[in-house]
Protein backbone atom coordinates (compact mmCIF):
# COMPACT_ATOMS: atom_id res chain seq x y z
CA UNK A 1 -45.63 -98.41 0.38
CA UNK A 2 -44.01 -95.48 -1.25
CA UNK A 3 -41.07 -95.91 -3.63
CA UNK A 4 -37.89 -93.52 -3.46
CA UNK A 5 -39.23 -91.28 -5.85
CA UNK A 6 -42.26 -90.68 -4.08
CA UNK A 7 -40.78 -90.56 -1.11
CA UNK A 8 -38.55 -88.24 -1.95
CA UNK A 9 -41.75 -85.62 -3.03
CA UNK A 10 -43.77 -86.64 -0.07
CA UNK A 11 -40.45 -85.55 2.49
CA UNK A 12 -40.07 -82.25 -0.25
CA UNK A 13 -43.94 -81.52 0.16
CA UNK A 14 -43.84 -81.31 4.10
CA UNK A 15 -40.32 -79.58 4.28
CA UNK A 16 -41.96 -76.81 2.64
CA UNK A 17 -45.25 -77.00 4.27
CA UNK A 18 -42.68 -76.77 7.66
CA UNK A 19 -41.19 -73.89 6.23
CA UNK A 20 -44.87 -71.92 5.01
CA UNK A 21 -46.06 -72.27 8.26
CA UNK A 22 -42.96 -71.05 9.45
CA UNK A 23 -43.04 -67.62 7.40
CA UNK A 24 -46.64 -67.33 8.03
CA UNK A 25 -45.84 -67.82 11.98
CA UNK A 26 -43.08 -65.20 11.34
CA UNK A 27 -45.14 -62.57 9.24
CA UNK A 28 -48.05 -63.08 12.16
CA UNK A 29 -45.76 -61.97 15.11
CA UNK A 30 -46.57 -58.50 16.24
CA UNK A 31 -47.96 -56.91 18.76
CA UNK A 32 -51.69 -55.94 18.77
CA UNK A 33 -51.18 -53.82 21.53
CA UNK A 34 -47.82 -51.89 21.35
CA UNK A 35 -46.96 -51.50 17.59
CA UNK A 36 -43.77 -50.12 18.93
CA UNK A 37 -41.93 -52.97 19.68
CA UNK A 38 -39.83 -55.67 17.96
CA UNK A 39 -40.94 -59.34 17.27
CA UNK A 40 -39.90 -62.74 16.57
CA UNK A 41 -40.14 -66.67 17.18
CA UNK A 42 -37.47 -66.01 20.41
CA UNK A 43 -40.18 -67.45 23.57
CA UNK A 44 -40.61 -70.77 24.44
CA UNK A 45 -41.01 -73.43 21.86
CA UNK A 46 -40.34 -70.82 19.33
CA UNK A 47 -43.02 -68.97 20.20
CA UNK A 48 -43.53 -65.23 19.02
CA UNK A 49 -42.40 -62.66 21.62
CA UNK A 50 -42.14 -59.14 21.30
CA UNK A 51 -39.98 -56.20 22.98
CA UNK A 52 -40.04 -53.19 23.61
CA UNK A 53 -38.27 -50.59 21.43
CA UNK A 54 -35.63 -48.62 23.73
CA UNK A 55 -35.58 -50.95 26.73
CA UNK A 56 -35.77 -54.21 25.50
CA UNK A 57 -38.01 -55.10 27.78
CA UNK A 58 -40.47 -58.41 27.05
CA UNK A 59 -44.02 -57.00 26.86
CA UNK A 60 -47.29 -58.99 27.00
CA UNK A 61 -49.16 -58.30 23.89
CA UNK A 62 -52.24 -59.60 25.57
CA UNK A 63 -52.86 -56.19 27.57
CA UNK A 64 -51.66 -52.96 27.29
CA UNK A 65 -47.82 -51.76 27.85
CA UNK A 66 -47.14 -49.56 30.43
CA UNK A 67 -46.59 -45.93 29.85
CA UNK A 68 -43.20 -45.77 30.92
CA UNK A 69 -42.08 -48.17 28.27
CA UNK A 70 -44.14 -46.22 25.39
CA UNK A 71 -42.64 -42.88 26.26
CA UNK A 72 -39.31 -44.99 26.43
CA UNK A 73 -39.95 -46.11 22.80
CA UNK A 74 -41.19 -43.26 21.65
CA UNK A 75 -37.80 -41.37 22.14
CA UNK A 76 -35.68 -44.26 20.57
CA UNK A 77 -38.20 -44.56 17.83
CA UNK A 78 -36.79 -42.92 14.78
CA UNK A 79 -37.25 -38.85 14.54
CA UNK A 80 -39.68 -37.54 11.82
CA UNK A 81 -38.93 -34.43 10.58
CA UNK A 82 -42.25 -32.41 12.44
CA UNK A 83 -41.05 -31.43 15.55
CA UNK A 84 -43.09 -32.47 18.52
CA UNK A 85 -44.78 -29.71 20.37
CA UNK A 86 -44.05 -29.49 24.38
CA UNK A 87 -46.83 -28.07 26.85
CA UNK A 88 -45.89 -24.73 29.11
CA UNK A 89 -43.74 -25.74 32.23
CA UNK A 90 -45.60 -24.38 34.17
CA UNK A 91 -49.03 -26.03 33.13
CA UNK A 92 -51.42 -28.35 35.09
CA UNK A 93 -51.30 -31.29 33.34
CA UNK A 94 -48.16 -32.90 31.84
CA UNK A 95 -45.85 -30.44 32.22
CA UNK A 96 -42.87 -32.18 31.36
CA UNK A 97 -44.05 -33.35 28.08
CA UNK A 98 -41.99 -36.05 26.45
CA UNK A 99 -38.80 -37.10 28.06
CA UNK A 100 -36.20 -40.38 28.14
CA UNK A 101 -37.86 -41.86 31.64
CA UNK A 102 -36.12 -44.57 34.14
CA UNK A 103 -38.26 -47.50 34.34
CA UNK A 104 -38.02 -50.09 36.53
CA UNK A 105 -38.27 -54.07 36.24
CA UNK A 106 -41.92 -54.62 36.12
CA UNK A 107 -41.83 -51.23 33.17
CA UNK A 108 -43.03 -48.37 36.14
CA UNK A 109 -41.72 -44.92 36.51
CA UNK A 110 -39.27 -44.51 39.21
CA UNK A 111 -39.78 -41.82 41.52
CA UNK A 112 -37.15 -39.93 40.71
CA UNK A 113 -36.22 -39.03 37.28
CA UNK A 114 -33.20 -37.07 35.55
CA UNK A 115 -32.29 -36.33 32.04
CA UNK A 116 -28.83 -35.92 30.54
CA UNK A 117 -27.42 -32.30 32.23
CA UNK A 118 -28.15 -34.34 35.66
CA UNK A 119 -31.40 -32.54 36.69
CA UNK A 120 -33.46 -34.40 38.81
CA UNK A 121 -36.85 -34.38 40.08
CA UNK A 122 -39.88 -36.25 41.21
CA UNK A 123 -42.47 -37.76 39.35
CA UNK A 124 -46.59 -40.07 40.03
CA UNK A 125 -47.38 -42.90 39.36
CA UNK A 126 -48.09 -41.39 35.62
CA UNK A 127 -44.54 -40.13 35.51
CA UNK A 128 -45.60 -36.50 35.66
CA UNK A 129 -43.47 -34.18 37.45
CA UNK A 130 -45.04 -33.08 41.36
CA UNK A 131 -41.66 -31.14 42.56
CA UNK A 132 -39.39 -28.94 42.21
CA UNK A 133 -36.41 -29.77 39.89
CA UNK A 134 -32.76 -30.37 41.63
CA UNK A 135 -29.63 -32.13 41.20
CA UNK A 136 -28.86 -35.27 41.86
CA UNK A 137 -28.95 -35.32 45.71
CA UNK A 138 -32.75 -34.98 44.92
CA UNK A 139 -34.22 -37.81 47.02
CA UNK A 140 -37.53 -38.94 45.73
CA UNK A 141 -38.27 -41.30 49.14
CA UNK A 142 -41.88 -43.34 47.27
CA UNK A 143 -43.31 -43.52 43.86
CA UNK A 144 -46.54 -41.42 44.74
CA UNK A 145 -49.67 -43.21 43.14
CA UNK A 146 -52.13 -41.00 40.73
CA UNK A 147 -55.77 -42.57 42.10
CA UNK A 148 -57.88 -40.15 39.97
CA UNK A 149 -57.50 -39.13 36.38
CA UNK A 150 -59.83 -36.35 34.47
CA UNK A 151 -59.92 -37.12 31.11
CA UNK A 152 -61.22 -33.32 29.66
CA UNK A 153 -62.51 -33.58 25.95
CA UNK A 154 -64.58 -30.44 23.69
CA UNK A 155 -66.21 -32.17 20.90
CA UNK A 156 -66.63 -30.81 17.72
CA UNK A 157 -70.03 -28.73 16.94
CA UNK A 158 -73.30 -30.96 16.29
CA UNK A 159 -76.20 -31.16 15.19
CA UNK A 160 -77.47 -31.41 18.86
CA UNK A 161 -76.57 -32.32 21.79
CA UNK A 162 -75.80 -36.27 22.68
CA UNK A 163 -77.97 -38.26 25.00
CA UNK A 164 -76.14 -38.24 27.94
CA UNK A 165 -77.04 -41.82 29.27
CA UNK A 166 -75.68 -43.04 25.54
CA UNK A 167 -72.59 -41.58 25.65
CA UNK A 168 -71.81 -43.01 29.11
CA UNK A 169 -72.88 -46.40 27.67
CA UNK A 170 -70.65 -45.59 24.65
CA UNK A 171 -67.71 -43.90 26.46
CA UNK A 172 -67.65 -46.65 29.39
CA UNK A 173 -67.92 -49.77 26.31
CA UNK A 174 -64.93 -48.19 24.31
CA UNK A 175 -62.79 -48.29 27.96
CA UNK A 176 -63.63 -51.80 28.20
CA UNK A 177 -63.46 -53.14 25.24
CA UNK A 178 -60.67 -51.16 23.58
CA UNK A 179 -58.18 -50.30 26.44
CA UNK A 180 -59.38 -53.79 28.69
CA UNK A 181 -60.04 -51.57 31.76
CA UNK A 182 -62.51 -53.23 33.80
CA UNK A 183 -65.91 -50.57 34.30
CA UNK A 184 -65.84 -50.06 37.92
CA UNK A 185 -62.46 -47.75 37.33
CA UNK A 186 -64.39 -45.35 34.98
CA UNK A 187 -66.47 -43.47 38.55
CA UNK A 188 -68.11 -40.92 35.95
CA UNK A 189 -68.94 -39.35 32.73
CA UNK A 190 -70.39 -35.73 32.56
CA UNK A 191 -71.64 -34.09 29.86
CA UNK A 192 -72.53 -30.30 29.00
CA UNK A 193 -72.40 -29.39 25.25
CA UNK A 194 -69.57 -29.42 24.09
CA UNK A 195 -67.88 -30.42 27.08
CA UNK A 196 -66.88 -34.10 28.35
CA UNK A 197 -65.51 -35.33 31.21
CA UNK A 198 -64.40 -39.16 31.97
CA UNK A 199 -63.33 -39.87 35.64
CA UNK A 200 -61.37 -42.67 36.09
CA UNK A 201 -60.64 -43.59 39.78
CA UNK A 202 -58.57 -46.73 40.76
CA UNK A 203 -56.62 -47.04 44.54
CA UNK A 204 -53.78 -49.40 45.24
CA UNK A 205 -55.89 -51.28 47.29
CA UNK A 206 -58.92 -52.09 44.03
CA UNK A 207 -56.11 -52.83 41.83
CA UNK A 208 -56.04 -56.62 41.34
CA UNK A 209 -52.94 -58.59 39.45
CA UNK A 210 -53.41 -58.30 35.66
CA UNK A 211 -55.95 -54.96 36.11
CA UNK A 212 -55.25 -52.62 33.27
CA UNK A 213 -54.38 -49.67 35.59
CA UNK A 214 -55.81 -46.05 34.63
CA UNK A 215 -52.62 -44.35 33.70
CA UNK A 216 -51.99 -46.48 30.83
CA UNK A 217 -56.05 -47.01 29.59
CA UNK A 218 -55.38 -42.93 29.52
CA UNK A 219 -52.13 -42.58 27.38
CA UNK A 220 -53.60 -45.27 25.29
CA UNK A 221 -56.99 -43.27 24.99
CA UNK A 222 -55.26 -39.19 24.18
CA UNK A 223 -52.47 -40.96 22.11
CA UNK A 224 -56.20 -42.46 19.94
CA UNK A 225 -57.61 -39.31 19.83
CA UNK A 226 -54.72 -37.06 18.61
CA UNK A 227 -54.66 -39.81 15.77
CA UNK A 228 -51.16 -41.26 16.56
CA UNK A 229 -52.65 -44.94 18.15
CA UNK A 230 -50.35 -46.90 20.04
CA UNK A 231 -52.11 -50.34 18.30
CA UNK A 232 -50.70 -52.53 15.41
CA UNK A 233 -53.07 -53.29 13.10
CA UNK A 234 -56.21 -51.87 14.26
CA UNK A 235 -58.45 -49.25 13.21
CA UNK A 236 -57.87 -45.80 13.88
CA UNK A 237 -60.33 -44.68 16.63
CA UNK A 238 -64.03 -44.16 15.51
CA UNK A 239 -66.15 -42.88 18.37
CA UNK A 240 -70.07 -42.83 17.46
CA UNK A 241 -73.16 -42.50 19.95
CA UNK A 242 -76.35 -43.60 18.27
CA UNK A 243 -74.08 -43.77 14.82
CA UNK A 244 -73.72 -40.41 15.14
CA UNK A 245 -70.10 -39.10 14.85
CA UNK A 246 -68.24 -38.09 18.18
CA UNK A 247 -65.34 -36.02 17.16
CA UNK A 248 -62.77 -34.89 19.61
CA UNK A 249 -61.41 -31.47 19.02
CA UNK A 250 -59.26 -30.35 22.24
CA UNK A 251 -58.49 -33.14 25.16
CA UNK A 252 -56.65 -31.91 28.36
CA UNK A 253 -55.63 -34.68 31.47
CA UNK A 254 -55.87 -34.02 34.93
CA UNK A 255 -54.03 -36.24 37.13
CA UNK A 256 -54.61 -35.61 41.44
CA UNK A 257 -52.17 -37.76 43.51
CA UNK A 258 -53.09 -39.68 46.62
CA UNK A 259 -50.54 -37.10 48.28
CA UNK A 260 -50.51 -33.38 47.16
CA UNK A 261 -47.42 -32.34 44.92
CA UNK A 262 -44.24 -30.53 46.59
CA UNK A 263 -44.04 -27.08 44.56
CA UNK A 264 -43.00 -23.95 45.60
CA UNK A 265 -43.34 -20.49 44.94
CA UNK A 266 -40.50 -21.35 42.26
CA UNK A 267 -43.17 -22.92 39.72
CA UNK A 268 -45.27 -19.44 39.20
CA UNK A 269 -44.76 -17.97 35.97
CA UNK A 270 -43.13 -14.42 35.98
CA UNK A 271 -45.99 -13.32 34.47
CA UNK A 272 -48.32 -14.20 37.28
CA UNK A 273 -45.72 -13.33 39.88
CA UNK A 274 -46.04 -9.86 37.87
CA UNK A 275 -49.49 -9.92 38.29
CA UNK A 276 -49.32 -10.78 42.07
CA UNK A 277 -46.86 -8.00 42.79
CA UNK A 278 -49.13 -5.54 41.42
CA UNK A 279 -52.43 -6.66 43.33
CA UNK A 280 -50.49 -6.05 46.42
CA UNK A 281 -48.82 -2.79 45.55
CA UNK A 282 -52.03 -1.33 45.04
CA UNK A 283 -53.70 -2.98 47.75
CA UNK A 284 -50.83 -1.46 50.02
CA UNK A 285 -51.50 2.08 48.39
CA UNK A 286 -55.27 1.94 48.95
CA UNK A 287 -54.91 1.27 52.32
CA UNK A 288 -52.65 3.94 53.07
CA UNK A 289 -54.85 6.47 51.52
CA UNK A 290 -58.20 5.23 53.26
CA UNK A 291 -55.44 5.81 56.80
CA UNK A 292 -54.13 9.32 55.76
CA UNK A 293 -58.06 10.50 54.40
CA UNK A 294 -59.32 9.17 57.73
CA UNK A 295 -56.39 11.24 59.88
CA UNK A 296 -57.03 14.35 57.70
CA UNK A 297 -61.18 13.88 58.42
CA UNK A 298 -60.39 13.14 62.32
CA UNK A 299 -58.45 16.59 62.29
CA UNK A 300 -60.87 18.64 60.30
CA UNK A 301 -63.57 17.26 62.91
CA UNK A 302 -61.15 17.98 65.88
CA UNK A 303 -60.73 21.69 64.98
CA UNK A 304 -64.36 22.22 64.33
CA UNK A 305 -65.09 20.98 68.03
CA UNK A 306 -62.66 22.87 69.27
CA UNK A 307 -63.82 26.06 67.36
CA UNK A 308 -67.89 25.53 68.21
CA UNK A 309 -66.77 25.28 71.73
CA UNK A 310 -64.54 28.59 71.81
CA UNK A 311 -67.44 30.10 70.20
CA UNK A 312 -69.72 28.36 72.74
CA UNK A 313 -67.63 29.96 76.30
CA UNK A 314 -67.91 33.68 74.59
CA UNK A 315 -71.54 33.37 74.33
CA UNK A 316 -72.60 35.84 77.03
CA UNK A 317 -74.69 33.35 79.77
CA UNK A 318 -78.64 34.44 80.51
């Protein structure tokens, strides 16, 4: 039996054997899949639970976050001093670049979004923009789903060109493994030097509870290859086919809805409208001189028939 001395030391020993594992629980709580969000020992039982930065939303660190809640964070996160670079309005593919979105419960896009000067408008499933912008009696009736998604990479010159059954095997392996979306939602890979194309393809109906869905396996995937990853404490991403060295050098995302997008006339550029304007002003003006050339021939032709046949009656008859 252990005196009061050594009692003493033995309670002292496993006090601060409580309190290392304690600090070791604490420095291990992050997020492996959302390094913006904050941590600590506030679940259950103490347990380490994370939330996202600019909603406070609980995330599950187990999967990926949803891309509502990462473009949330990434506007509350704090500014660095290079500006961020938007893509044309007018473009096909996100052409709303980064903005403060509404997010529901379960961390989706609502349909409709508006920003601070009260201008609404309509976004997917991806929270890309599919209609005209309004005011706030903009009524955005469903959250329209994005089914397909075209991821469009240019790799960087090679030696030669890649096998194209190993960078399937490679491109359809890095979905799985790195961004947990299960292989049947990647439909396709093409490949034609130096061009590559990932389909991903994923209906309401083949999405099961706890399915990674495409939208955010494809934020997660351009944030990787424009070298700004999303993951804490992983390594930056290191594409290779055969060992060789895939290096991305322009990437471009296609998104088609399950219903078509609501634009008008509104969303051409002035440029092309320029351009339009012109094709049918001469269009307009060729016309009218192929009609006034043919009604000057038809005349010419009319007065020659009419001459041959004066000239035809004075003819004395044999």
């Amino acid at each position: 039996m252990a005196r009061g001395p050594d009692l003493a030391r033995l309670l002292l020993v496993l006090v601060l054997a409580a309190v290392t594992r304690h600090a070791c629980a604490w420095d291990n709580c992050t997020c492996p899949t959302n390094k913006m969000t904050v941590c600590g020992p506030n679940g259950p039982g103490g347990r380490c639970q994370c939330h996202a930065i600019g909603s406070g939303v609980a995330v599950d660190c187990s999967t990926l976050t949803s891309k509502c809640l990462l473009l949330k964070a990434r506007m509350s996160a704090p500014k660095s001093g290079r500006a961020l670079v938007r893509p044309s309005e007018h473009a096909l593919v996100d052409n709303d670049g980064l903005y403060d979105p509404d997010c529901d419960h379960e961390g989706r896009f609502k349909a409709r979004q508006c920003n601070q000067t009260s201008v609404c408008w309509c976004v997917n499933s991806v929270g890309v923009r599919r209609t005209e912008k309004g005011d706030q009696s903009l009524r955005c009736d469903e959250l329209v789903r994005t089914h397909h998604i075209l991821i469009d990479l240019r790799h960087r010159p090679a030696a030669h060109p890649f096998n194209h059954s190993d960078l399937d095997a490679e491109l359809r392996r890095l979905f799985h493994e790195r961004y947990l979306l299960h292989p049947r939602f990647v439909s396709a890979v093409h490949y034609e030097q130096p061009i590559i194309q990932i389909e991903l393809r994923q209906n309401a109906s083949q999405k099961a509870p706890g399915d990674v869905d495409i939208a955010d396996a494809a934020y997660y995937f351009e944030r990787d290859v424009k070298g700004e990853s999303l993951f804490s404490g992983r390594n930056s991403l290191d594409m290779r086919v055969r060992g060789e060295s895939l290096q991305v050098e322009r990437t471009l995302i296609y998104y088609l809805d399950e219903k078509p997008p609501q634009f008008s006339m509104k969303r051409l550029t002035a440029g092309l409208i320029a351009v339009i304007v012109v094709v049918v002003v001469a269009l307009v003006a060729g016309v009218a001189v192929l009609v006034i050339t043919n009604r000057r021939r038809s005349g010419k032709y009319r007065k020659v028939e009419v001459k041959e046949l004066g000239e035809l009656r004075k003819e004395p008859s044999l």
